[in-house]
N, C-alpha and C. Protein backbone atom coordinates (compact mmCIF):
# COMPACT_ATOMS: atom_id res chain seq x y z
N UNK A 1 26.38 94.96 55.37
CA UNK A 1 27.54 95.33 54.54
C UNK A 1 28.03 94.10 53.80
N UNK A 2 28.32 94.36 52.57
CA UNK A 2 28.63 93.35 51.94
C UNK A 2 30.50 92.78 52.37
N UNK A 3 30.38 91.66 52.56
CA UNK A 3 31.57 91.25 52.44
C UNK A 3 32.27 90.88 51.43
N UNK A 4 34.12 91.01 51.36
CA UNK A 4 35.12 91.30 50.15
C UNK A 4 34.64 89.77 49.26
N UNK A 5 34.78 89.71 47.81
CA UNK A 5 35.10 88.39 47.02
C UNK A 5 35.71 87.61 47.77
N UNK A 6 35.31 86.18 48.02
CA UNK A 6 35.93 85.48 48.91
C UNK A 6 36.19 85.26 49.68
N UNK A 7 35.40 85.93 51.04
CA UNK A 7 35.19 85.82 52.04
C UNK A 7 33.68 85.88 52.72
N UNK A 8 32.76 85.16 52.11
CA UNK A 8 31.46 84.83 52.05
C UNK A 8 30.94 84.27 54.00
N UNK A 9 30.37 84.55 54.29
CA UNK A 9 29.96 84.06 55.81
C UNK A 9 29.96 82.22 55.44
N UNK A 10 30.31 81.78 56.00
CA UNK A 10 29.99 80.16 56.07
C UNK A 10 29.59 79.59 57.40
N UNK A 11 28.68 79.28 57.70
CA UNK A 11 27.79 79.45 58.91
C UNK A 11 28.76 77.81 59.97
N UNK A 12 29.51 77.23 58.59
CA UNK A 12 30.11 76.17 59.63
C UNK A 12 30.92 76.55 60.65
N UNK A 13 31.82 77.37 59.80
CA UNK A 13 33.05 78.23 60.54
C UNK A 13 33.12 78.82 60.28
N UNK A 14 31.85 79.82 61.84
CA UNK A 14 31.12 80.77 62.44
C UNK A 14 32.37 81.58 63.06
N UNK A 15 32.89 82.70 63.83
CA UNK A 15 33.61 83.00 64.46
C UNK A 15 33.52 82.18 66.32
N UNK A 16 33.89 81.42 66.60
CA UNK A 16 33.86 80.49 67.86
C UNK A 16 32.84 79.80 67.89
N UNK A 17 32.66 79.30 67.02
CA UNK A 17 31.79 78.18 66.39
C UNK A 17 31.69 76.99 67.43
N UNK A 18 33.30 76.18 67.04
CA UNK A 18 33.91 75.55 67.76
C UNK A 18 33.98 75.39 69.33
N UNK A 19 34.05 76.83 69.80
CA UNK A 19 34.72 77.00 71.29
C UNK A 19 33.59 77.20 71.48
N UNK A 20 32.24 77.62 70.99
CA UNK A 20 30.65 77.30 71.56
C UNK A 20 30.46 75.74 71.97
N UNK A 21 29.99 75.78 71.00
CA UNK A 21 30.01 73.74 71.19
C UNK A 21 30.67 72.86 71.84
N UNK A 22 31.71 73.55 72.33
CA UNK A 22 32.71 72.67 73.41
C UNK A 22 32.13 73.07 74.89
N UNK A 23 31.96 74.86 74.76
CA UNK A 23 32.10 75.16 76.07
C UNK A 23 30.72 74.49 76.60
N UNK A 24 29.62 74.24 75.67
CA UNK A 24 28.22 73.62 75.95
C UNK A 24 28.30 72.33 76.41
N UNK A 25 29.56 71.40 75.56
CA UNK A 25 29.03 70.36 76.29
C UNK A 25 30.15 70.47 77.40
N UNK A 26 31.38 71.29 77.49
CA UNK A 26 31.68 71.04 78.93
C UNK A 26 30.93 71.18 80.01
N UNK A 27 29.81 72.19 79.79
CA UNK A 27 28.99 72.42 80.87
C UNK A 27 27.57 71.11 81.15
N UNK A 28 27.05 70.45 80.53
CA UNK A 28 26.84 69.65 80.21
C UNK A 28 26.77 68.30 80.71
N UNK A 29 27.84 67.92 79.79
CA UNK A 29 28.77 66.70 80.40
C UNK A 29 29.70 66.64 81.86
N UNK A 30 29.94 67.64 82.66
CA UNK A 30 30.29 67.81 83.80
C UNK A 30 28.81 67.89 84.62
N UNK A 31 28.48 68.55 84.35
CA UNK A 31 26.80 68.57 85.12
C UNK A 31 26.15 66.83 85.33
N UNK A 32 26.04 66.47 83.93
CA UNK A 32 24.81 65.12 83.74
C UNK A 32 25.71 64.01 83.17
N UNK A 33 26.94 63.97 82.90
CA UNK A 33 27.95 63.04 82.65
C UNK A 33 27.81 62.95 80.78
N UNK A 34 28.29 61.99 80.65
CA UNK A 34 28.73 61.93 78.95
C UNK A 34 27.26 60.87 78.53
N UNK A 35 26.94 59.91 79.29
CA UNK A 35 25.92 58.93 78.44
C UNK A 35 24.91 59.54 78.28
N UNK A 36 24.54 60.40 79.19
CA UNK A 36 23.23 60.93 79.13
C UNK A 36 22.80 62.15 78.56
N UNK A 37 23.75 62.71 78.29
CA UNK A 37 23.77 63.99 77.28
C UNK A 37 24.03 63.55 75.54
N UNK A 38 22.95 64.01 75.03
CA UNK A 38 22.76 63.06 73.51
C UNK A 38 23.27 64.66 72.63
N UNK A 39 24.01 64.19 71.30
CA UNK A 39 23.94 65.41 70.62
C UNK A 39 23.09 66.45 70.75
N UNK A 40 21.67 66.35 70.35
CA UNK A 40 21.27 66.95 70.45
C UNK A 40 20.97 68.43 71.54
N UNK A 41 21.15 67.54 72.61
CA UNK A 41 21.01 68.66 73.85
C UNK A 41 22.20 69.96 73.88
N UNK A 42 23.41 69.31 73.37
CA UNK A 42 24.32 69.93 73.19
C UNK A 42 24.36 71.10 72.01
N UNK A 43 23.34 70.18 70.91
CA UNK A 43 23.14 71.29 69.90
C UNK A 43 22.22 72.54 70.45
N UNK A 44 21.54 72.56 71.08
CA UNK A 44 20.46 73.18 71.53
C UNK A 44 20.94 74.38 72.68
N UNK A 45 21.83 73.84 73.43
CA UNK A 45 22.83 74.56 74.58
C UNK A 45 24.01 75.64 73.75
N UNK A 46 24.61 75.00 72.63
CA UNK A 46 25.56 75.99 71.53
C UNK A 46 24.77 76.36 71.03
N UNK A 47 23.64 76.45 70.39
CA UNK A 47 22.70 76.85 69.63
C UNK A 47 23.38 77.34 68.32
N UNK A 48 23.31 76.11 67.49
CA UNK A 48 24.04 75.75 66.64
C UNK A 48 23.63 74.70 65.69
N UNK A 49 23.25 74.79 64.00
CA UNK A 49 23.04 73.61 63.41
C UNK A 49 23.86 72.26 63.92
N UNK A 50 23.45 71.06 63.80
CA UNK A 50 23.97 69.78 63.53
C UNK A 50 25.21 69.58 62.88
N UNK A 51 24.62 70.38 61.36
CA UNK A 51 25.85 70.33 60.66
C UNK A 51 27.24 71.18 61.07
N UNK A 52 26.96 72.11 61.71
CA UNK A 52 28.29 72.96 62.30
C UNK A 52 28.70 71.87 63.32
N UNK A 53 27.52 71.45 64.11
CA UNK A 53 28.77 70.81 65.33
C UNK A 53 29.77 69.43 64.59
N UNK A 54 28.84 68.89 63.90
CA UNK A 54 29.69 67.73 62.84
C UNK A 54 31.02 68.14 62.05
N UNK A 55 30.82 69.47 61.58
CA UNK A 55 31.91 69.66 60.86
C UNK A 55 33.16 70.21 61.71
N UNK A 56 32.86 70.55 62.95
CA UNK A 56 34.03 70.63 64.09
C UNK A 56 34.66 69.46 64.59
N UNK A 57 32.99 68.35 65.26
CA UNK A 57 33.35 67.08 65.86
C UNK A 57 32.61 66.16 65.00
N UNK A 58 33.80 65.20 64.37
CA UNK A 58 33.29 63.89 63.61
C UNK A 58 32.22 63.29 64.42
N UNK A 59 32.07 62.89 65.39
CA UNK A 59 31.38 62.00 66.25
C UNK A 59 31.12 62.88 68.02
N UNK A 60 30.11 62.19 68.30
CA UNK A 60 30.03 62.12 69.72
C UNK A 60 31.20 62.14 70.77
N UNK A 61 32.22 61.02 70.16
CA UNK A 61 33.28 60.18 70.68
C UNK A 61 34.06 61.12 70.75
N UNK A 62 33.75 61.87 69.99
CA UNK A 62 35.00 63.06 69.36
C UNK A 62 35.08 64.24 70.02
N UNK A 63 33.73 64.47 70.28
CA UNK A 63 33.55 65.72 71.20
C UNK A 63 33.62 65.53 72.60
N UNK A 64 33.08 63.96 72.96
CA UNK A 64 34.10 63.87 74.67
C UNK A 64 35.44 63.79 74.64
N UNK A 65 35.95 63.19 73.74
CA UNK A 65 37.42 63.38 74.49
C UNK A 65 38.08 64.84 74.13
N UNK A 66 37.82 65.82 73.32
CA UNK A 66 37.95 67.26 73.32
C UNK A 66 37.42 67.44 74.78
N UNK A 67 36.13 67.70 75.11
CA UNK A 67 35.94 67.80 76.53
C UNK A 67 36.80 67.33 77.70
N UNK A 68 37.08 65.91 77.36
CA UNK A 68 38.31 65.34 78.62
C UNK A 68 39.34 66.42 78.52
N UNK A 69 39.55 66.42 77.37
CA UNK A 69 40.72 67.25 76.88
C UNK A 69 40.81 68.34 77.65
N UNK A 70 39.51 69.31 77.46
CA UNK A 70 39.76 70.66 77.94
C UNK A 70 39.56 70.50 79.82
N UNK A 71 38.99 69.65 79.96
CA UNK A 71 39.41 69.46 81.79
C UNK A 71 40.54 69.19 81.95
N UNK A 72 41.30 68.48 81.80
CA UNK A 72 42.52 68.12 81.54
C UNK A 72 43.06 69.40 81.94
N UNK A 73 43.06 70.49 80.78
CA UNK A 73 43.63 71.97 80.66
C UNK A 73 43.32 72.81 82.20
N UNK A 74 41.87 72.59 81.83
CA UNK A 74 41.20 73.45 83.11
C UNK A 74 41.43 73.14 84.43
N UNK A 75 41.12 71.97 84.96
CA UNK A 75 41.04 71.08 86.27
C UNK A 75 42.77 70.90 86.41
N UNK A 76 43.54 69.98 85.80
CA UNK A 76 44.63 69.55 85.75
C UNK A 76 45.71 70.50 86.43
N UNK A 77 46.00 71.08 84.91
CA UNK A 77 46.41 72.14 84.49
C UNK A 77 46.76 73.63 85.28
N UNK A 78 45.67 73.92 85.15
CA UNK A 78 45.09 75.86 85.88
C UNK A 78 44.25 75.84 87.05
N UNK A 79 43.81 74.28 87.52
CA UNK A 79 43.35 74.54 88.84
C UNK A 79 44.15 73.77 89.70
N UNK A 80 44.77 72.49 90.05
CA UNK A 80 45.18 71.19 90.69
C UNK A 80 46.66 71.72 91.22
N UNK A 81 47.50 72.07 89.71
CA UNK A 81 48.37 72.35 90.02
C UNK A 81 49.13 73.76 90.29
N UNK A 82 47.54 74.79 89.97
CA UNK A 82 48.41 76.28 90.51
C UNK A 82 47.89 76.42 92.24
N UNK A 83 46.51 75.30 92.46
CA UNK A 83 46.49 75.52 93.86
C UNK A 83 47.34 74.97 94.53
N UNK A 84 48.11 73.87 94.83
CA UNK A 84 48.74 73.00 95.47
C UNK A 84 50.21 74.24 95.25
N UNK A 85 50.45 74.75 94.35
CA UNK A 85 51.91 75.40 94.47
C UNK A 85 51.36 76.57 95.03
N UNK A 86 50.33 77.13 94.93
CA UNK A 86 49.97 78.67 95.99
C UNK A 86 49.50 78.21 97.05
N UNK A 87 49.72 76.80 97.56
CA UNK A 87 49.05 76.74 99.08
C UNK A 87 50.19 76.38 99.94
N UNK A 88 51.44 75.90 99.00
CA UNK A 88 52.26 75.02 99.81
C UNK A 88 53.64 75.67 99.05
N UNK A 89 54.47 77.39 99.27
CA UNK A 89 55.39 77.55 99.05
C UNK A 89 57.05 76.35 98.85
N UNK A 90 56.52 75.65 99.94
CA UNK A 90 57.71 74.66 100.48
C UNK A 90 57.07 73.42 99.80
N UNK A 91 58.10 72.73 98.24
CA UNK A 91 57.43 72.03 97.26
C UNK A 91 57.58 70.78 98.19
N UNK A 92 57.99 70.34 99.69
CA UNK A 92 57.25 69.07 100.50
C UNK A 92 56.21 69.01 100.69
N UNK A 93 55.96 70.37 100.84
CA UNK A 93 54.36 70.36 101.51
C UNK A 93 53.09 70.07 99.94
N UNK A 94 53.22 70.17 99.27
CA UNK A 94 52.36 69.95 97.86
C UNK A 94 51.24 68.82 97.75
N UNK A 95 52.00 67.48 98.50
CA UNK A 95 50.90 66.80 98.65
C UNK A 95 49.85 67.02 99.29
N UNK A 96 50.28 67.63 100.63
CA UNK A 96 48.94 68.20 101.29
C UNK A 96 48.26 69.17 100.97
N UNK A 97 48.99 70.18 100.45
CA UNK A 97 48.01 71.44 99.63
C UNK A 97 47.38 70.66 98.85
N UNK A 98 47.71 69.85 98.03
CA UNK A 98 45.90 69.14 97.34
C UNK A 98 45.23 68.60 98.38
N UNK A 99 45.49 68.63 99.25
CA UNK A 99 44.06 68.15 100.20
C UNK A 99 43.44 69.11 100.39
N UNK A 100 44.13 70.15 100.75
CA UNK A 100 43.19 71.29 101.18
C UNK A 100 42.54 72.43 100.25
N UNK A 101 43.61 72.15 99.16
CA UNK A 101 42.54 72.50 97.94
C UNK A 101 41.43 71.74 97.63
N UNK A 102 41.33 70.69 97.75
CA UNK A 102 40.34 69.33 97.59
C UNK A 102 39.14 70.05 98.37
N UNK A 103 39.68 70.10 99.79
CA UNK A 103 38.51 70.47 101.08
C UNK A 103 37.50 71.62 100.58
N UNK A 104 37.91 72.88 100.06
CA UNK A 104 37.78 74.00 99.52
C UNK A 104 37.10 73.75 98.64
N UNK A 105 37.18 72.70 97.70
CA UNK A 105 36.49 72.60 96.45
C UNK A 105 34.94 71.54 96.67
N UNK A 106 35.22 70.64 97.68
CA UNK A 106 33.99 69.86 97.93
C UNK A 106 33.39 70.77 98.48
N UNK A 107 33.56 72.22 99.25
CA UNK A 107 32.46 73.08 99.72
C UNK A 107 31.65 73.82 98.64
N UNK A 108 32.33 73.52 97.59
CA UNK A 108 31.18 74.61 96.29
C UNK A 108 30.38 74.11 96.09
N UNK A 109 29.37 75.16 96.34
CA UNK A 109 27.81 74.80 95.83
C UNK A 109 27.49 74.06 94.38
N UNK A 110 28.90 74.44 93.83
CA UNK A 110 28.74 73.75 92.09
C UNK A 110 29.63 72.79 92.19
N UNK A 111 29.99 71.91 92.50
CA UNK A 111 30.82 70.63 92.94
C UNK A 111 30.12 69.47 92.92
N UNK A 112 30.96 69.18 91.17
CA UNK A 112 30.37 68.29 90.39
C UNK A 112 31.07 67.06 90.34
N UNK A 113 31.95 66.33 91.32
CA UNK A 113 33.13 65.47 90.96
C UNK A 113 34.09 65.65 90.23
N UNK A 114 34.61 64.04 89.44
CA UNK A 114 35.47 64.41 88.71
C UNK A 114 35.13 63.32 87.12
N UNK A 115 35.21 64.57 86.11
CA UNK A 115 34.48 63.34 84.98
C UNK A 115 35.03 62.40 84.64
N UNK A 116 36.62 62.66 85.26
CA UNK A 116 37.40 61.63 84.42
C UNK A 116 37.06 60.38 84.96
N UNK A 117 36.66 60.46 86.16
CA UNK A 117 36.64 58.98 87.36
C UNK A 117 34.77 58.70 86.34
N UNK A 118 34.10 59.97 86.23
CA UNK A 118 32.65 59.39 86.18
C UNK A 118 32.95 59.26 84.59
N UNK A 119 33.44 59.37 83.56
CA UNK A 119 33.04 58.73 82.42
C UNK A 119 33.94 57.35 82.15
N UNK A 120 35.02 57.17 83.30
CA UNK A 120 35.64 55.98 83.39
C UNK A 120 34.81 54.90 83.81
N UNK A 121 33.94 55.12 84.43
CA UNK A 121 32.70 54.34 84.83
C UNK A 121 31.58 54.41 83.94
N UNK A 122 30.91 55.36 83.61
CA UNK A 122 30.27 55.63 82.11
C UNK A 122 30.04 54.36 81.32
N UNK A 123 31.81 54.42 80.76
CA UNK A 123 32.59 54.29 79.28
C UNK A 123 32.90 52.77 79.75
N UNK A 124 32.41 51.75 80.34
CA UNK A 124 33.27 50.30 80.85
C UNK A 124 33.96 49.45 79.92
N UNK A 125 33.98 49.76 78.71
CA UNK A 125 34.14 48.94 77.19
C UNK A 125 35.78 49.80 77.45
N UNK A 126 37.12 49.08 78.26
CA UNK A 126 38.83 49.16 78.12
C UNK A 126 38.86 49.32 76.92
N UNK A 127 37.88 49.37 75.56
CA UNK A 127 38.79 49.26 74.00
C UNK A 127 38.01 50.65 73.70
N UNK A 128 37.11 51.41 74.14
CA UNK A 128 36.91 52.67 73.69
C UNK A 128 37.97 53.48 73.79
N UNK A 129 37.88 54.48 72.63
CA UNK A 129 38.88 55.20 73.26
C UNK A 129 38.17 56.41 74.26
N UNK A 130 37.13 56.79 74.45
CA UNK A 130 36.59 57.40 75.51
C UNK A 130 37.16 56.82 76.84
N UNK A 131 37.36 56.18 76.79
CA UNK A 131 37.74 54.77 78.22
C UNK A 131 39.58 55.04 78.15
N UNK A 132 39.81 55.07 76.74
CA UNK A 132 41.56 54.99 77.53
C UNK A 132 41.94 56.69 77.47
N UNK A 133 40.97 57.56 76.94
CA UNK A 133 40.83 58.94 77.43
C UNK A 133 41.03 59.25 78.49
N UNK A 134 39.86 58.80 79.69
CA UNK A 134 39.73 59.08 80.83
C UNK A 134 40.76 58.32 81.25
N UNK A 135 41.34 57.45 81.49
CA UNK A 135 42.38 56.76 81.73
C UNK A 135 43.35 57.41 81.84
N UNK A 136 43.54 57.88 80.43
CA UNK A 136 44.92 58.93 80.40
C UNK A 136 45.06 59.97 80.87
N UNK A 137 44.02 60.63 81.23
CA UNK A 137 44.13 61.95 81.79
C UNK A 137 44.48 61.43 83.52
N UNK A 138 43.65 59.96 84.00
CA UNK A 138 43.91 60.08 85.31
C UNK A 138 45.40 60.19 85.35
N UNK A 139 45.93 58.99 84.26
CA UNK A 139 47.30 58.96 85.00
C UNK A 139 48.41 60.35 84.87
N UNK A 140 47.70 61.41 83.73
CA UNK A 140 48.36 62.53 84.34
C UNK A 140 48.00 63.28 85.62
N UNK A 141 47.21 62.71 86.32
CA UNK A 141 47.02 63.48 87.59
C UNK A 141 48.02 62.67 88.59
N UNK A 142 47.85 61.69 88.30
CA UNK A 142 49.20 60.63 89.17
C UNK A 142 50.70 61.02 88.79
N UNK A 143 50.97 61.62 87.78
CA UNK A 143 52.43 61.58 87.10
C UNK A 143 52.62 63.39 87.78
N UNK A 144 51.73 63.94 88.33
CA UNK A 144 51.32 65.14 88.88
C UNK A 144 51.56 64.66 90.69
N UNK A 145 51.00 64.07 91.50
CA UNK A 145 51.15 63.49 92.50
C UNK A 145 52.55 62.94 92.37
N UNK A 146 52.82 61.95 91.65
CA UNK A 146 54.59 61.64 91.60
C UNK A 146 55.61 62.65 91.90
N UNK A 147 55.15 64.05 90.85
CA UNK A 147 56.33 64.67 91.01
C UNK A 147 56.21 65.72 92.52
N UNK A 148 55.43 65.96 92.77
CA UNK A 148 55.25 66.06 94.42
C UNK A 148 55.63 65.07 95.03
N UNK A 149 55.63 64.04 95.28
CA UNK A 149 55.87 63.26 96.27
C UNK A 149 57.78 63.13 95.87
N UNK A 150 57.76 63.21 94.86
CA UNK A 150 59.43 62.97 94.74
C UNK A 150 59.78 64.42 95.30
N UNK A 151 59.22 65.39 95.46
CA UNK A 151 59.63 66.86 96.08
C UNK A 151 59.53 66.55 97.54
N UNK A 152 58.60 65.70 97.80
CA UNK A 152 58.43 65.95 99.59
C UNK A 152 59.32 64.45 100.21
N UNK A 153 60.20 64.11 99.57
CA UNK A 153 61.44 63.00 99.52
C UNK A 153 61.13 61.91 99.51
N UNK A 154 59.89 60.96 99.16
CA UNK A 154 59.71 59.91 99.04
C UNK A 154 60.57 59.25 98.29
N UNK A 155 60.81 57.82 98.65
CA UNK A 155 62.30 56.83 98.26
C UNK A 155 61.46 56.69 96.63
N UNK A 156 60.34 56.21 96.34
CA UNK A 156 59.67 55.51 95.45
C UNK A 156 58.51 56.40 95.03
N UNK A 157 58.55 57.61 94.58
CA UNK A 157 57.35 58.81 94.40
C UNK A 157 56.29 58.05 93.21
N UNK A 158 56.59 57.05 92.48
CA UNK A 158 55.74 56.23 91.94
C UNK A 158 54.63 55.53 92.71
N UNK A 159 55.28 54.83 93.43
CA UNK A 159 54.38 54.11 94.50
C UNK A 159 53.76 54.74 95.24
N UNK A 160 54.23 56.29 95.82
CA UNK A 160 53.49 56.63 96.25
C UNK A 160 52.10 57.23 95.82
N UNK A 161 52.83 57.71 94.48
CA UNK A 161 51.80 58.77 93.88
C UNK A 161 50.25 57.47 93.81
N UNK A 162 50.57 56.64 93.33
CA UNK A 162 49.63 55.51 92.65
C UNK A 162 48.79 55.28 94.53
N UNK A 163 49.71 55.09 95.56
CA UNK A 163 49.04 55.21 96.67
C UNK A 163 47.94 56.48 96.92
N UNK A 164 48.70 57.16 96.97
CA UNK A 164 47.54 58.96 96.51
C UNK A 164 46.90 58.82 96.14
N UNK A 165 46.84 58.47 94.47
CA UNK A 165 45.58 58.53 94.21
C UNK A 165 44.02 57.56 94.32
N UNK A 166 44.57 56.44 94.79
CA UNK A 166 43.38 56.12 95.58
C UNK A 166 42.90 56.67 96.19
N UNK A 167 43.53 57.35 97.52
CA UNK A 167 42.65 58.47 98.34
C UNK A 167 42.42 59.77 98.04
N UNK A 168 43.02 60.42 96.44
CA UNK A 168 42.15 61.51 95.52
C UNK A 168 41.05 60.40 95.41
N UNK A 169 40.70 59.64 94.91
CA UNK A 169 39.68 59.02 93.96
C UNK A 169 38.65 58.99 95.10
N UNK A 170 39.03 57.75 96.26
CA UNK A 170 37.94 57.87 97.20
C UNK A 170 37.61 59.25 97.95
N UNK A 171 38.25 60.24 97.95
CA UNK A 171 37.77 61.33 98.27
C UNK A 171 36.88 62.19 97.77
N UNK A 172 36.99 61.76 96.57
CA UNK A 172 36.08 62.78 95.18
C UNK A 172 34.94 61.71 95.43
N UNK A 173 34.81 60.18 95.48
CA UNK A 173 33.56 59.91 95.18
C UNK A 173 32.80 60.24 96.58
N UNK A 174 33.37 59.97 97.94
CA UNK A 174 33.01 60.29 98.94
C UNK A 174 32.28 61.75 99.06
N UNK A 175 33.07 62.92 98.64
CA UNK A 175 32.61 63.96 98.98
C UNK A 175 31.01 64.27 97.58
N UNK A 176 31.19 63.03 96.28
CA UNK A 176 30.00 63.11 95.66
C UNK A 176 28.57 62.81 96.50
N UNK A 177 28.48 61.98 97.48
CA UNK A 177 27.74 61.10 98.03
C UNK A 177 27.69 62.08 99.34
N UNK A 178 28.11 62.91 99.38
CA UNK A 178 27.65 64.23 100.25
C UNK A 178 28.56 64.61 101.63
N UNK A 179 29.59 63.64 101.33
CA UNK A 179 30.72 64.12 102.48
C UNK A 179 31.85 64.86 102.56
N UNK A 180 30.95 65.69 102.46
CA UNK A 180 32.00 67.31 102.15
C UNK A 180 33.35 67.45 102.81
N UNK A 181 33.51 66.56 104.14
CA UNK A 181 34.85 67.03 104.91
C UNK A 181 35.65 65.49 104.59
N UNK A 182 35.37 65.07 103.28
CA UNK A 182 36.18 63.72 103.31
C UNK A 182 37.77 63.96 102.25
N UNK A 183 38.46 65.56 101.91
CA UNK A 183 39.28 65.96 102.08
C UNK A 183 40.30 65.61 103.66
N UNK A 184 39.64 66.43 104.43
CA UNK A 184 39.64 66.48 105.71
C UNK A 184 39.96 64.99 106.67
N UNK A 185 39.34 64.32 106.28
CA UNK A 185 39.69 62.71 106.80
C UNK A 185 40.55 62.06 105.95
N UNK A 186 40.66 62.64 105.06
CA UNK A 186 42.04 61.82 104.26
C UNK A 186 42.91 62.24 104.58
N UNK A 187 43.06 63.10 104.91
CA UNK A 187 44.50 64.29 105.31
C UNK A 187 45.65 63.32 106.21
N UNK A 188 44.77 62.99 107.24
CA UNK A 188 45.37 62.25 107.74
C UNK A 188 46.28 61.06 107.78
N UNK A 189 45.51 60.47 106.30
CA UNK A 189 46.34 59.26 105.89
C UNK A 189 47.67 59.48 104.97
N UNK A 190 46.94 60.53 104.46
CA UNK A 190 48.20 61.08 103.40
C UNK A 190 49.36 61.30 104.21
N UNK A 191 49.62 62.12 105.27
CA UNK A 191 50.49 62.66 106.13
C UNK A 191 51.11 60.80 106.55
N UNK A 192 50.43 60.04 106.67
CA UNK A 192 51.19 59.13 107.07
C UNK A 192 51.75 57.98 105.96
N UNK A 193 51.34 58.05 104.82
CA UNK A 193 51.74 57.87 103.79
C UNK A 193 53.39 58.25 103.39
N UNK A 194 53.21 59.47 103.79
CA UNK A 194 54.21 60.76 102.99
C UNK A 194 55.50 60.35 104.46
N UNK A 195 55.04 60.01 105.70
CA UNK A 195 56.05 59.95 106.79
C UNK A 195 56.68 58.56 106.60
N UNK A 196 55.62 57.39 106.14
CA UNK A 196 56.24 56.22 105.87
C UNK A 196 57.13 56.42 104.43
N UNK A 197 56.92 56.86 103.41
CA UNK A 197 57.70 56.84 102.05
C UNK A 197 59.09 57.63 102.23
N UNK A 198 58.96 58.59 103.14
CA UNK A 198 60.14 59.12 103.64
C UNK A 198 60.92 58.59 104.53
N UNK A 199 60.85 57.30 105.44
CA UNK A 199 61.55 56.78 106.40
C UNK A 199 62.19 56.24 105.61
């Protein structure tokens, strides 16, 4: 069927053109990390000219931090913080519901880390902005931990949170390296974390 004057198909901007090519390399770049996934593979996964993914994402650079971006949304967002509030009615308890959401999540068979920690390592050049990407997203997971810890009465929910997330971080790389119950052994420290910040 012919389409009206002026509204000609333009194969750049396809109907989810865009939200192809993202959702490819989120899958992707969470799987095999950001260095090792080259345009191309990504073109091949959206199945999609070059020129469409270019005219969405200027650069490479451009399309990871959209990706950070959309974990950010996804992970952050709609998973971190609706589990920790459906595990832990009583907003003290929040810090520990991310542990045990944590525990839950190192058991999936598809439990891939976390990209922000692996393209922070990736990306080692502090002046990329891929590098102060991942950066930024961690410290919204800390400014996320803060405001829990200021719920479960810590004097200094800064300090603590920044304490936390060391043992998010070593927990995620731990449970990468195949130690699935290292939720589970952190638990413990957290709880005493959370008893000292409260004395």
């Amino acid at each position: 069927m012919a389409l009206p004057p002026g509204r000609a198909r333009d194969p750049l901007r396809g109907e989810h053109a865009r939200e192809r090519i993202l959702e490819a390399a989120y899958r992707l770049f969470c799987r095999d990390g950001v260095h090792a996934v080259g345009i191309d593979r990504v073109i091949g996964e959206a199945d999609v000219a070059k020129a469409t993914l270019y005219h969405h994402f200027a650069s490479k650079e451009a399309l990871v931090i959209a990706f950070l971006q959309l974990r950010h949304q996804r992970w952050t967002n709609e998973w971190l913080q609706v589990e920790a509030e459906r595990r832990a009615a009583d907003p003290r308890d929040r810090v520990l519901a991310i542990f045990d959401a944590f525990d839950a999540w190192f058991r999936e068979a598809d439990f891939e880390g976390c990209p922000f920690i692996n393209t922070l390592l990736e990306i080692s050049d502090r002046d990329s902005l891929v590098h102060k990407e991942a950066v930024r997203h961690l410290a919204a997971v800390r400014d996320v931990l803060a405001t829990y810890a200021e719920q479960a009465g810590a004097r200094d929910p800064r300090e603590l949170a920044a304490q936390l997330q060391i043992l998010v971080i070593g927990a995620i790389v731990s449970a990468c390296r195949g130690d699935v119950a290292a939720a589970q052994r952190a638990r413990p420290l957290v709880a005493m974390l959370l008893a000292s910040a409260r004395a």
